[in-house]
C-alpha atoms as a PDB file:
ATOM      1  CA  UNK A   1       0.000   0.000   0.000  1.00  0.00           C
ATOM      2  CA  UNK A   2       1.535   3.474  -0.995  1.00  0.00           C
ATOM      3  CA  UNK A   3       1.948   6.095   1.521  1.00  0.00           C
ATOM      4  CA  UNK A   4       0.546   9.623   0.174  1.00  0.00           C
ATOM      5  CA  UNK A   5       3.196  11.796   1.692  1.00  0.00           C
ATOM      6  CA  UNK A   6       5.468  12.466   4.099  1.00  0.00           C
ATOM      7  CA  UNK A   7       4.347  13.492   7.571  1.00  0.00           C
ATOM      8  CA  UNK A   8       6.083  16.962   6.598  1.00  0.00           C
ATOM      9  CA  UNK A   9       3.516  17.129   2.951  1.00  0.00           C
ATOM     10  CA  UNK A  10       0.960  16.352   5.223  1.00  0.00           C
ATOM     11  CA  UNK A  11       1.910  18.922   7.730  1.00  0.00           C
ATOM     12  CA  UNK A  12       2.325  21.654   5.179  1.00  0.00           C
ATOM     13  CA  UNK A  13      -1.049  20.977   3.046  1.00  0.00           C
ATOM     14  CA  UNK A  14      -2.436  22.007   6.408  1.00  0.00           C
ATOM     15  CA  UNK A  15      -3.611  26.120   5.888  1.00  0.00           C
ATOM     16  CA  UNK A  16      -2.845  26.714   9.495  1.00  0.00           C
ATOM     17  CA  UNK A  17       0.911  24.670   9.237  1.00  0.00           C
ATOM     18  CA  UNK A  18       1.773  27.204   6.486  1.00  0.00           C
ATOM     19  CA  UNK A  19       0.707  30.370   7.683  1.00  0.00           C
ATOM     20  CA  UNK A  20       2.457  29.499  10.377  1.00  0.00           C
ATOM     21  CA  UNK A  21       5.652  28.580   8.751  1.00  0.00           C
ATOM     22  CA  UNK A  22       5.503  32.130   6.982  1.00  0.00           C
ATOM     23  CA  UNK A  23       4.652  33.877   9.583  1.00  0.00           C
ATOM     24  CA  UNK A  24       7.539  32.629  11.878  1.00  0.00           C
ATOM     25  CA  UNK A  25       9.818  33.220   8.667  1.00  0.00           C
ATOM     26  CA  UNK A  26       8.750  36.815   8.240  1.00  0.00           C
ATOM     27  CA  UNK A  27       9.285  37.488  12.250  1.00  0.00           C
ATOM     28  CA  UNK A  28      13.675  36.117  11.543  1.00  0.00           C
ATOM     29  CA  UNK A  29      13.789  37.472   8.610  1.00  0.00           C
ATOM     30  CA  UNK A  30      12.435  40.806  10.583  1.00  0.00           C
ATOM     31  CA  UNK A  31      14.735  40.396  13.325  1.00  0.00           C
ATOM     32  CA  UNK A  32      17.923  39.612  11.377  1.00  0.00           C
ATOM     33  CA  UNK A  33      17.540  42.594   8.993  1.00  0.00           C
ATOM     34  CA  UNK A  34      17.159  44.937  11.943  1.00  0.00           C
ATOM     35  CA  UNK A  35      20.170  43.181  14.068  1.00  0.00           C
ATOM     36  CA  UNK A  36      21.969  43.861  11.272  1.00  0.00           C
ATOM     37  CA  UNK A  37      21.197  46.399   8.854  1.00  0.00           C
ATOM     38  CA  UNK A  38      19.035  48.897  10.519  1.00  0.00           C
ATOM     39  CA  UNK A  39      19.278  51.493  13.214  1.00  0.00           C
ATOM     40  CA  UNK A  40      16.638  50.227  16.158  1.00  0.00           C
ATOM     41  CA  UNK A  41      15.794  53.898  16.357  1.00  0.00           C
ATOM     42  CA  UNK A  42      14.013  53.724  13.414  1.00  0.00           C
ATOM     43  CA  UNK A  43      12.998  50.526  13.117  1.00  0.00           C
ATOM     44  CA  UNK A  44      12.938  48.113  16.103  1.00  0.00           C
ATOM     45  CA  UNK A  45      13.388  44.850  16.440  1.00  0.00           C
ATOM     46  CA  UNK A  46      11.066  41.726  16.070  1.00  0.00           C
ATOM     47  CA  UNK A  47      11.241  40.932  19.769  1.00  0.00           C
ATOM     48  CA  UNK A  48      11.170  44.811  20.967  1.00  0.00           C
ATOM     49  CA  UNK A  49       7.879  44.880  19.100  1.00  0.00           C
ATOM     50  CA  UNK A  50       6.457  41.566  20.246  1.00  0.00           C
ATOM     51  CA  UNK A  51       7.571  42.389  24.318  1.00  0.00           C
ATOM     52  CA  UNK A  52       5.671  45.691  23.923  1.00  0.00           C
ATOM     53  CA  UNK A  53       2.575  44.280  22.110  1.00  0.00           C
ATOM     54  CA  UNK A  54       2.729  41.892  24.672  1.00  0.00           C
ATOM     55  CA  UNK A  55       2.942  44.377  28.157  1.00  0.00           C
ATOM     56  CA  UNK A  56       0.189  46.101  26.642  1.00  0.00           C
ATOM     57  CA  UNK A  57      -2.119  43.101  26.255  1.00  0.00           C
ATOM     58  CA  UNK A  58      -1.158  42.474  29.698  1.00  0.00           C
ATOM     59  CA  UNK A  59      -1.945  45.414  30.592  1.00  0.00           C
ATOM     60  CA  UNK A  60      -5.614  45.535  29.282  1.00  0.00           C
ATOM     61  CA  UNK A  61      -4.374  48.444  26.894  1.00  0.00           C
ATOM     62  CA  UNK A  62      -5.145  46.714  23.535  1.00  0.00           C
ATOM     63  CA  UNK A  63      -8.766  45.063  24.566  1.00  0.00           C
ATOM     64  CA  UNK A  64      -9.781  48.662  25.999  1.00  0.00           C
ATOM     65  CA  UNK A  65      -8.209  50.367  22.633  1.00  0.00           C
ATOM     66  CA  UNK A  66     -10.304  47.257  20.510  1.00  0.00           C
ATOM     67  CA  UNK A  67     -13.354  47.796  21.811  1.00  0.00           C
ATOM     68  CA  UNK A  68     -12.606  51.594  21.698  1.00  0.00           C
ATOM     69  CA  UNK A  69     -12.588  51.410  18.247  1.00  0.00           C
ATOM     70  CA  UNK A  70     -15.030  48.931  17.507  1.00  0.00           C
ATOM     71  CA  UNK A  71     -17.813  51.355  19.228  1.00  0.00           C
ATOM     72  CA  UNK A  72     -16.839  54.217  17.246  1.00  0.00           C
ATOM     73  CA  UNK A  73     -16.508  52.332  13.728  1.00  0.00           C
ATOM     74  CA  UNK A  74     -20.024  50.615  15.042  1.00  0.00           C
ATOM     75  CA  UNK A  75     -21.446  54.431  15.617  1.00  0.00           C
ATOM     76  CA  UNK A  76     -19.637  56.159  12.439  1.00  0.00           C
ATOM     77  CA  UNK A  77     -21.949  53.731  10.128  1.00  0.00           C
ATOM     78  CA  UNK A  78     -24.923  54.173  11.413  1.00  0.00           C
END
């Protein structure tokens, strides 16, 4: 009996698996570019941005600025 793939195929035909992979590519590819090539002045690092994003989640910042702006796009189209 033939197998149909790989474990790995079968892991990557999985929409979830690959957005995934790409997204964890994008966040090196991020963080080597700005290790190496840019000034963190003007454009900070992967893992600066993620620790922030993350505080302020913590912090109940982003859910209060969400819902913030979900009420006012809900009122603006009415």
């Amino acid at each position: 009996m033939a197998r149909s793939g790989t474990g790995v195929w079968r892991l990557w035909r999985r929409p979830a698996a690959r957005k995934t992979v790409i997204v964890a590519v994008l966040l090196v590819v991020w963080e080597l570019v700005t290790r190496w090539a840019a000034s963190p002045l003007l454009f900070p690092t992967a893992v600066t941005v993620l620790a922030a994003f993350g505080r302020s989640v913590a912090n109940g910042e982003v859910p209060g600025y969400a819902a913030q702006s979900l009420t006012s796009t809900r009122t603006a189209s009415r």
